[in-house]
C-alpha atoms as a PDB file:
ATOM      1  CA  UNK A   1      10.332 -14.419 -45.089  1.00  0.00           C
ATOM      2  CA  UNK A   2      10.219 -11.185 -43.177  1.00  0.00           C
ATOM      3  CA  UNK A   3      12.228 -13.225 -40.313  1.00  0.00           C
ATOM      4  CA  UNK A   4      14.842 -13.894 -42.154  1.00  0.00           C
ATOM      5  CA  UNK A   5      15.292 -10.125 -43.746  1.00  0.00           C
ATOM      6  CA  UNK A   6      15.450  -9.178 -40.652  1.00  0.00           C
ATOM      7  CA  UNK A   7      18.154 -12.290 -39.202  1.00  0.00           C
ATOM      8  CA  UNK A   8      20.637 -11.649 -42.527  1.00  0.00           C
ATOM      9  CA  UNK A   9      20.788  -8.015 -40.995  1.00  0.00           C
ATOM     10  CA  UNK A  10      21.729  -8.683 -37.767  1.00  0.00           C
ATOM     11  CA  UNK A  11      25.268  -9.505 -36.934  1.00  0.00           C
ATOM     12  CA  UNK A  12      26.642 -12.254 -34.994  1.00  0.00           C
ATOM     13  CA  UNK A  13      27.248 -10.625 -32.043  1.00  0.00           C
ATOM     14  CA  UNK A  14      23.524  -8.869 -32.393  1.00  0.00           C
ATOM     15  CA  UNK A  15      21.767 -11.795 -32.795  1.00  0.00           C
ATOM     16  CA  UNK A  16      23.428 -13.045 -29.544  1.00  0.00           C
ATOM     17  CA  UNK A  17      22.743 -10.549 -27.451  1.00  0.00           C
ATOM     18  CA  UNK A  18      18.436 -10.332 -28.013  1.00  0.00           C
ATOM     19  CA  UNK A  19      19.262 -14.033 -27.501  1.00  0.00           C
ATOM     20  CA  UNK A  20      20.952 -13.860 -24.386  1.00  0.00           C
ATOM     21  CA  UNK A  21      19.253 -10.634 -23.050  1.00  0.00           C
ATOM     22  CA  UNK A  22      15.564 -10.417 -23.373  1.00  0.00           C
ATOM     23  CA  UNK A  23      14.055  -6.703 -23.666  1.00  0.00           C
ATOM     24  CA  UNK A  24      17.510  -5.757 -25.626  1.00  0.00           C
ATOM     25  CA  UNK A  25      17.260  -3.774 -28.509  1.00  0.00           C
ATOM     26  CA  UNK A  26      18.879  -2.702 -32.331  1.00  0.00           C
ATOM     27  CA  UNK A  27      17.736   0.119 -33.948  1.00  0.00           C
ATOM     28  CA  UNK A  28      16.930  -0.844 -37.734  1.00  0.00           C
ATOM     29  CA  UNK A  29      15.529   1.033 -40.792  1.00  0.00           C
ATOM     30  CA  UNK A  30      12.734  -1.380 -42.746  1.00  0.00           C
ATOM     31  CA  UNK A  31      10.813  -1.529 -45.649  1.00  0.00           C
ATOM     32  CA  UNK A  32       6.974  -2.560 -45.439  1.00  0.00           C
ATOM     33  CA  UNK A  33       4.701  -2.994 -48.511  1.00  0.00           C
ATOM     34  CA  UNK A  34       1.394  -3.263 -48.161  1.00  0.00           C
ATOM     35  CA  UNK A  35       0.349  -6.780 -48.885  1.00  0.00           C
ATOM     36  CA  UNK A  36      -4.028  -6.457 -48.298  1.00  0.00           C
ATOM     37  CA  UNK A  37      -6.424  -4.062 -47.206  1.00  0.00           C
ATOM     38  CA  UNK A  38      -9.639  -4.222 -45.845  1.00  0.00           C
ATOM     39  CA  UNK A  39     -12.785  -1.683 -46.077  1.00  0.00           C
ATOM     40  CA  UNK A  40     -15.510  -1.383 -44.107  1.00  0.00           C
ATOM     41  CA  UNK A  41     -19.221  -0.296 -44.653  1.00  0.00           C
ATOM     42  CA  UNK A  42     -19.727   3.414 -43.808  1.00  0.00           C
ATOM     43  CA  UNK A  43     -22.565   2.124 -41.413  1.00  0.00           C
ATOM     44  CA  UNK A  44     -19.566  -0.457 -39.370  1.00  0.00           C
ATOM     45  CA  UNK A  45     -17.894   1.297 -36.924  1.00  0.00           C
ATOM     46  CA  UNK A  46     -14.750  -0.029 -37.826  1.00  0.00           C
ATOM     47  CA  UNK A  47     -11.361   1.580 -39.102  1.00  0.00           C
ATOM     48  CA  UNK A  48      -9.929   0.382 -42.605  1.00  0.00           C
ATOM     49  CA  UNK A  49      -7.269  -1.973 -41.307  1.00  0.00           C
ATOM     50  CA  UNK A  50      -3.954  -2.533 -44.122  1.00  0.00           C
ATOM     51  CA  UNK A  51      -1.579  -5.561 -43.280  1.00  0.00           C
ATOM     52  CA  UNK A  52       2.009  -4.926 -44.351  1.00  0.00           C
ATOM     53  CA  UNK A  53       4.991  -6.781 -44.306  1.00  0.00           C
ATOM     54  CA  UNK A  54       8.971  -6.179 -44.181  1.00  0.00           C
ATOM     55  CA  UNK A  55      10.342  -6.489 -47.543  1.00  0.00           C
ATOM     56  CA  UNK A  56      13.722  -4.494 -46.556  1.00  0.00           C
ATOM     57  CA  UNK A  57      15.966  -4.323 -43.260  1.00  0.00           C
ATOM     58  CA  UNK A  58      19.233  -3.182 -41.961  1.00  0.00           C
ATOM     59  CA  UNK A  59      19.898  -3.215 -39.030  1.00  0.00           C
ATOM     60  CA  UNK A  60      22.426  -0.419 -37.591  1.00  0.00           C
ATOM     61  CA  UNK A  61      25.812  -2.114 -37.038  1.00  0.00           C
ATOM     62  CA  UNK A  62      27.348   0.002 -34.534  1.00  0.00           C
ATOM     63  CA  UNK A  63      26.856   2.736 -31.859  1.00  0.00           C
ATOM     64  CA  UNK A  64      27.174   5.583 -34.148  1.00  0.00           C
ATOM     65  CA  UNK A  65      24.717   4.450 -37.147  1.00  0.00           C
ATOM     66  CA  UNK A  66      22.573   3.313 -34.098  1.00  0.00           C
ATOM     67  CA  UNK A  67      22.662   7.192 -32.713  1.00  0.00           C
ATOM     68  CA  UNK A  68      22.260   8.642 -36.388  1.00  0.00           C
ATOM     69  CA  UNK A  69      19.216   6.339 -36.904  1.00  0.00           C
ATOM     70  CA  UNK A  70      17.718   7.670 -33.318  1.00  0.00           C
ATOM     71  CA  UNK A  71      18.153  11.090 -34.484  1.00  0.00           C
ATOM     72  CA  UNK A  72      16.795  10.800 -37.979  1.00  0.00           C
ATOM     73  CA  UNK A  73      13.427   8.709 -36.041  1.00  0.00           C
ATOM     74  CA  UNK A  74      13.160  11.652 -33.606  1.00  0.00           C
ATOM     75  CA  UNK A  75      13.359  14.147 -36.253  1.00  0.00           C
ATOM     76  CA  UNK A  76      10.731  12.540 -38.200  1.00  0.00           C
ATOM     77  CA  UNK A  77       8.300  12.161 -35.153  1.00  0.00           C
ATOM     78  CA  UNK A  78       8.617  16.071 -34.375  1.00  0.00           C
ATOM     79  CA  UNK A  79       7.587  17.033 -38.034  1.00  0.00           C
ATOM     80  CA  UNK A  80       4.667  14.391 -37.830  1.00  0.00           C
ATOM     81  CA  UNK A  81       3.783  15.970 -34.546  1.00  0.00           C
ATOM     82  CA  UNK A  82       3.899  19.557 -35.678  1.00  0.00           C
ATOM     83  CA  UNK A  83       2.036  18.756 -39.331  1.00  0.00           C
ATOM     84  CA  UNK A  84      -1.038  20.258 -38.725  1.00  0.00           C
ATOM     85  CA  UNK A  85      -0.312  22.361 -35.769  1.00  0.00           C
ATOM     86  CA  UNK A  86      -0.204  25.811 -35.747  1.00  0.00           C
ATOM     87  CA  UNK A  87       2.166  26.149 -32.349  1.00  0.00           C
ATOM     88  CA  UNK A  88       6.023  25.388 -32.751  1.00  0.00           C
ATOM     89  CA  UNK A  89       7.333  22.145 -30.904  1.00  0.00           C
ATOM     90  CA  UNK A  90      10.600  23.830 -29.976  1.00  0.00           C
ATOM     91  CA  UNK A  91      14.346  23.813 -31.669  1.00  0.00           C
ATOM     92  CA  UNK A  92      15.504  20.613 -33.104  1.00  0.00           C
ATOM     93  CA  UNK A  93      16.170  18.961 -36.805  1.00  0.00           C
ATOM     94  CA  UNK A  94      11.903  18.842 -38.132  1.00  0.00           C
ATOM     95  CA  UNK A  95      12.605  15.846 -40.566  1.00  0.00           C
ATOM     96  CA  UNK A  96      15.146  13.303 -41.152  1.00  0.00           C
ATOM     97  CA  UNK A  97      17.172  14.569 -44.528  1.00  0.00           C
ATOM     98  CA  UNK A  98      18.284  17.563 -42.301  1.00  0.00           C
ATOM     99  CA  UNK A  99      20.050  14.931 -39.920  1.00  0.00           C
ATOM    100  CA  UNK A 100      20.991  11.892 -42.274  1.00  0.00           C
END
């Protein structure tokens, strides 16, 4: 199922070029929904593990939604890397309404 969310958002040409050229890439904004979770014992030394799956994909059609969706992902990993920090990063968008 997640397969073919992701397929129907790929176009023609897409699909045939991660065909054609392994190690290729799209850019794509998904969905996941958590689907189970699993708990451990305080005692275990083992971290809660949740599986997810895609429920929602589109894929970016073009060069420019491709660069807008790189921006908006690097503007969400800077504020995720400066939550809980006290230094700045540096200049640059810190989330990704400010570049969407």
């Amino acid at each position: 199922a997640s397969a073919g969310l992701i397929e129907a958002s790929l176009t023609r040409a897409q699909r045939r070029q991660l065909f054609e050229s392994p190690g290729s890439t799209v850019v794509a904004i998904v969905e996941l929904t958590s689907v189970t979770y699993t708990g451990h014992a305080d005692t275990e030394d083992k971290a809660p593990q949740v599986k997810v799956r895609v429920t929602g994909c589109e894929v970016a059609p073009d060069a420019a939604d491709e660069a807008a969706l790189q921006e908006a992902r690097r503007a969400m990993y800077r504020r995720r890397r400066m939550d809980g920090t006290l230094d700045e990063v540096g200049s640059g968008p810190q989330g990704a309404a400010s570049v969407v």
